[in-house]
Every structure is written in C-alpha cells, then in structure tokens.
Protein backbone atom coordinates (compact mmCIF):
# COMPACT_ATOMS: atom_id res chain seq x y z
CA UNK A 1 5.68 -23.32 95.84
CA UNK A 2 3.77 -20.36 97.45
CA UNK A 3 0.69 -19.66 96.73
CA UNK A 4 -0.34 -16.47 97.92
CA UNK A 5 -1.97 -13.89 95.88
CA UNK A 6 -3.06 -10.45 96.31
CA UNK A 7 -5.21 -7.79 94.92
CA UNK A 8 -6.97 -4.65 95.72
CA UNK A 9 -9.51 -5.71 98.20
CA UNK A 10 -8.87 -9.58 98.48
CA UNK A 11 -5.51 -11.62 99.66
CA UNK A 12 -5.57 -15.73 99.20
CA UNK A 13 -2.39 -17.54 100.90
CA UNK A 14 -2.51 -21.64 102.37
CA UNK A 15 -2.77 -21.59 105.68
CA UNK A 16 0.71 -23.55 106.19
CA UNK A 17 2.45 -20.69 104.63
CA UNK A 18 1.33 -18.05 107.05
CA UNK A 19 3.27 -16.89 109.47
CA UNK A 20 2.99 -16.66 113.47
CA UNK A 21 1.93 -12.92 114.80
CA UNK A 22 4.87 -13.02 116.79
CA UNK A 23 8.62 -14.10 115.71
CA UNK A 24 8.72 -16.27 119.07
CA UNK A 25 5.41 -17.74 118.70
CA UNK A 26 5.38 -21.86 117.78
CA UNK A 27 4.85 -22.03 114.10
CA UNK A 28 1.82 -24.26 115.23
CA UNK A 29 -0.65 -21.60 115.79
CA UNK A 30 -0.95 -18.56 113.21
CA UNK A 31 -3.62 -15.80 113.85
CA UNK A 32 -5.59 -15.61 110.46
CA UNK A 33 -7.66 -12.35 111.63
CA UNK A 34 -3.96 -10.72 112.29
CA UNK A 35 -2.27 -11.59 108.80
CA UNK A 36 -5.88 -10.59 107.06
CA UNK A 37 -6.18 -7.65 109.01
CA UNK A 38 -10.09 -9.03 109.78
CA UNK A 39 -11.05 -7.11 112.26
CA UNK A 40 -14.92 -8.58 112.50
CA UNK A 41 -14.25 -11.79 114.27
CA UNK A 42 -11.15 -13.73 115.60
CA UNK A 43 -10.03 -16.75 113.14
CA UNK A 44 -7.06 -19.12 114.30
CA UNK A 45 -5.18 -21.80 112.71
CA UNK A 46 -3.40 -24.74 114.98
CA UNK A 47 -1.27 -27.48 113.55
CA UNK A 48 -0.11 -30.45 115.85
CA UNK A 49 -0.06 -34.27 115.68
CA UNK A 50 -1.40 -37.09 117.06
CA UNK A 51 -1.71 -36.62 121.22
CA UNK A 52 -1.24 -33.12 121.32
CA UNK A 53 -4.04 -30.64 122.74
CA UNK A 54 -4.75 -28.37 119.61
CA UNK A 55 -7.31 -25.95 122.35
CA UNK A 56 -7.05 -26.84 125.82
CA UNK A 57 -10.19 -26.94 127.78
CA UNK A 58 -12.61 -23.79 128.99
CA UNK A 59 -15.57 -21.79 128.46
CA UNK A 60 -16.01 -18.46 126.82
CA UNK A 61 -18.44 -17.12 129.63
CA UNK A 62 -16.40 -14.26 130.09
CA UNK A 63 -15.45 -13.61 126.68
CA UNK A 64 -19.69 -14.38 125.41
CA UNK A 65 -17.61 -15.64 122.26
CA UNK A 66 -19.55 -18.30 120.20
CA UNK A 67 -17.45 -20.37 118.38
CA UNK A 68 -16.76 -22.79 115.61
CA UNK A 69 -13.97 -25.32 115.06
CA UNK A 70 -13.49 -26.24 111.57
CA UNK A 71 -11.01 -29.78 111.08
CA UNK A 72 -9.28 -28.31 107.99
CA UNK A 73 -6.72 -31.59 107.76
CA UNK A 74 -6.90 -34.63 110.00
CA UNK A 75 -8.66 -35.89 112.68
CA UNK A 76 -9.93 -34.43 116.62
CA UNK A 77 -11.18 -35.92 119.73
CA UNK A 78 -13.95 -33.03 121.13
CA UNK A 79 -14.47 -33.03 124.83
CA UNK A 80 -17.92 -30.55 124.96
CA UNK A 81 -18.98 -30.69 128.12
CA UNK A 82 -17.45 -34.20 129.66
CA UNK A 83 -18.82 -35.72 126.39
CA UNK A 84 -16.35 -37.19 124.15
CA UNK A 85 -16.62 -37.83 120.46
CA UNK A 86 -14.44 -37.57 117.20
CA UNK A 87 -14.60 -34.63 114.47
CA UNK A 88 -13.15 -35.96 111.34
CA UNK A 89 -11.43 -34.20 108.25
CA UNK A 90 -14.01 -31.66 106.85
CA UNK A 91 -16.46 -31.65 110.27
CA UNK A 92 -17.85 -28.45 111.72
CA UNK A 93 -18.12 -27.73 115.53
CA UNK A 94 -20.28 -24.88 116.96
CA UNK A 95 -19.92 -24.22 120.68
CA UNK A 96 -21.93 -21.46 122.26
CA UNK A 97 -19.70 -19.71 125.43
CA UNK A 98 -20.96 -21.50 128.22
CA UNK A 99 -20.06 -25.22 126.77
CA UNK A 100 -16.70 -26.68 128.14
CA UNK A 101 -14.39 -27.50 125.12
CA UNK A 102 -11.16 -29.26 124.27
CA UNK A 103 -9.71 -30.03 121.41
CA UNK A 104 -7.01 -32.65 121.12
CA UNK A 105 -5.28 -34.06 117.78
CA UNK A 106 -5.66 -37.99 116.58
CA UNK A 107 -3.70 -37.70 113.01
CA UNK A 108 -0.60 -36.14 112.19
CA UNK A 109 -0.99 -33.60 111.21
CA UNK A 110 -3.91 -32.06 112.29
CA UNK A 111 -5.24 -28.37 111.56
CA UNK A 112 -8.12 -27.10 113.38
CA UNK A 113 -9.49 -23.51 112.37
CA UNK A 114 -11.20 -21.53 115.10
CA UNK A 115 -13.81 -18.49 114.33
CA UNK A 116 -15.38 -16.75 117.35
CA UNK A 117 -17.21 -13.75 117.87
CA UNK A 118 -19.53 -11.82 120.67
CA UNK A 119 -23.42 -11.85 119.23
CA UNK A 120 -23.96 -8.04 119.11
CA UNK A 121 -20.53 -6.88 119.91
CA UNK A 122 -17.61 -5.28 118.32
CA UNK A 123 -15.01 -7.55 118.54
CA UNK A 124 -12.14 -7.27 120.87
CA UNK A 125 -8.68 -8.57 120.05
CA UNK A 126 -7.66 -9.86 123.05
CA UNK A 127 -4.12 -9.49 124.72
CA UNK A 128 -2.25 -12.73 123.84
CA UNK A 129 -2.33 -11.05 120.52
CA UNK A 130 -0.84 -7.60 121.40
C-alpha cells in the first residue's frame, strides 16, 4: 500500500517507498533532497542490517558540513571520534565537520537519516549525486 501524497506545495511518501537517484544505485541508500527537490540542505536515507556500515568513517573538514544522524528504525553503533557508543530507535546525533564519524547497523533493519549543511553557505550538491 503506497502512501505517497501530493499537493501544490507539499509531497508526503515513506521513506521505504522512495526510490534510488540512480537506476544502478543499491536500493539501500535513497537521496531525500533529490526526490523532494530540497535544494537547502542534503537529507539521505540508508537501510542495512545488522553488521553493515550504514556511513563509513570521515570528517566533513572539507565539505564544513554539520550534520545530524537521525535512527529512524533500529539500532547504531556511533564511532565519533574513537569513542564508541549506541544510538537507539528515535536518537538524534549532531556532529560538527571536524568530528570523525561512523555509523554501523546493530538491528535489521536499520534506517539512519542524514541532514547536513555548510553554516552560511548555499548548499552544494555534491558529485556522487550528478
């Protein structure tokens, strides 16, 4: 049973039912910000299970991207900077650039949703995405 819905102005869809940007993508990570057409910040979705890295690790020095992680469905072990704890079901993570992150699945499945955006700058979609 779909349940999208659309109307002038607004669009509401599960995030399991949206589709990668690219017909040779894995169906496990969907670009929300591509299928919205948001074009104010970069939003992800990633589905794996148990043992599998959902975002390997690395910084966003370059980038200056702050981000957050929310755990839509499941459970994650966070690495932030050598430090590892657990984010369950529901928890929020906020990461400024210069933390080292990773991301790795401990339910199946598990959907992590990933916002990030440059304080002060327009953002840039970057080329994976092209």
């Amino acid at each position: 049973m779909s349940t999208a819905s659309r109307g002038t102005g607004w669009m509401i869809e599960h995030v399991d039912d949206v589709p990668p940007v690219k017909p040779d993508w894995p169906a496990t990570w969907k670009s929300l910000r591509h299928h919205f057409n948001i074009t104010a910040f970069g939003i992800n979705a990633v589905t794996k299970d148990a043992g599998k890295v959902l975002i390997p690790e690395h910084t966003e020095v370059q980038s200056g991207q702050q981000e957050i992680y929310f755990v839509h469905k499941g459970a994650v072990a966070v690495t932030l900077n050598g430090e590892q704890m657990t984010a369950a079901e529901g928890s929020v993570v906020a990461v400024e650039p210069a933390a080292l992150r990773k991301f790795e699945a401990t339910a199946s499945p598990t959907t992590l949703l990933v916002i990030g955006a440059t304080p002060g700058s327009p953002y840039e979609i970057g080329e994976w995405e092209r």
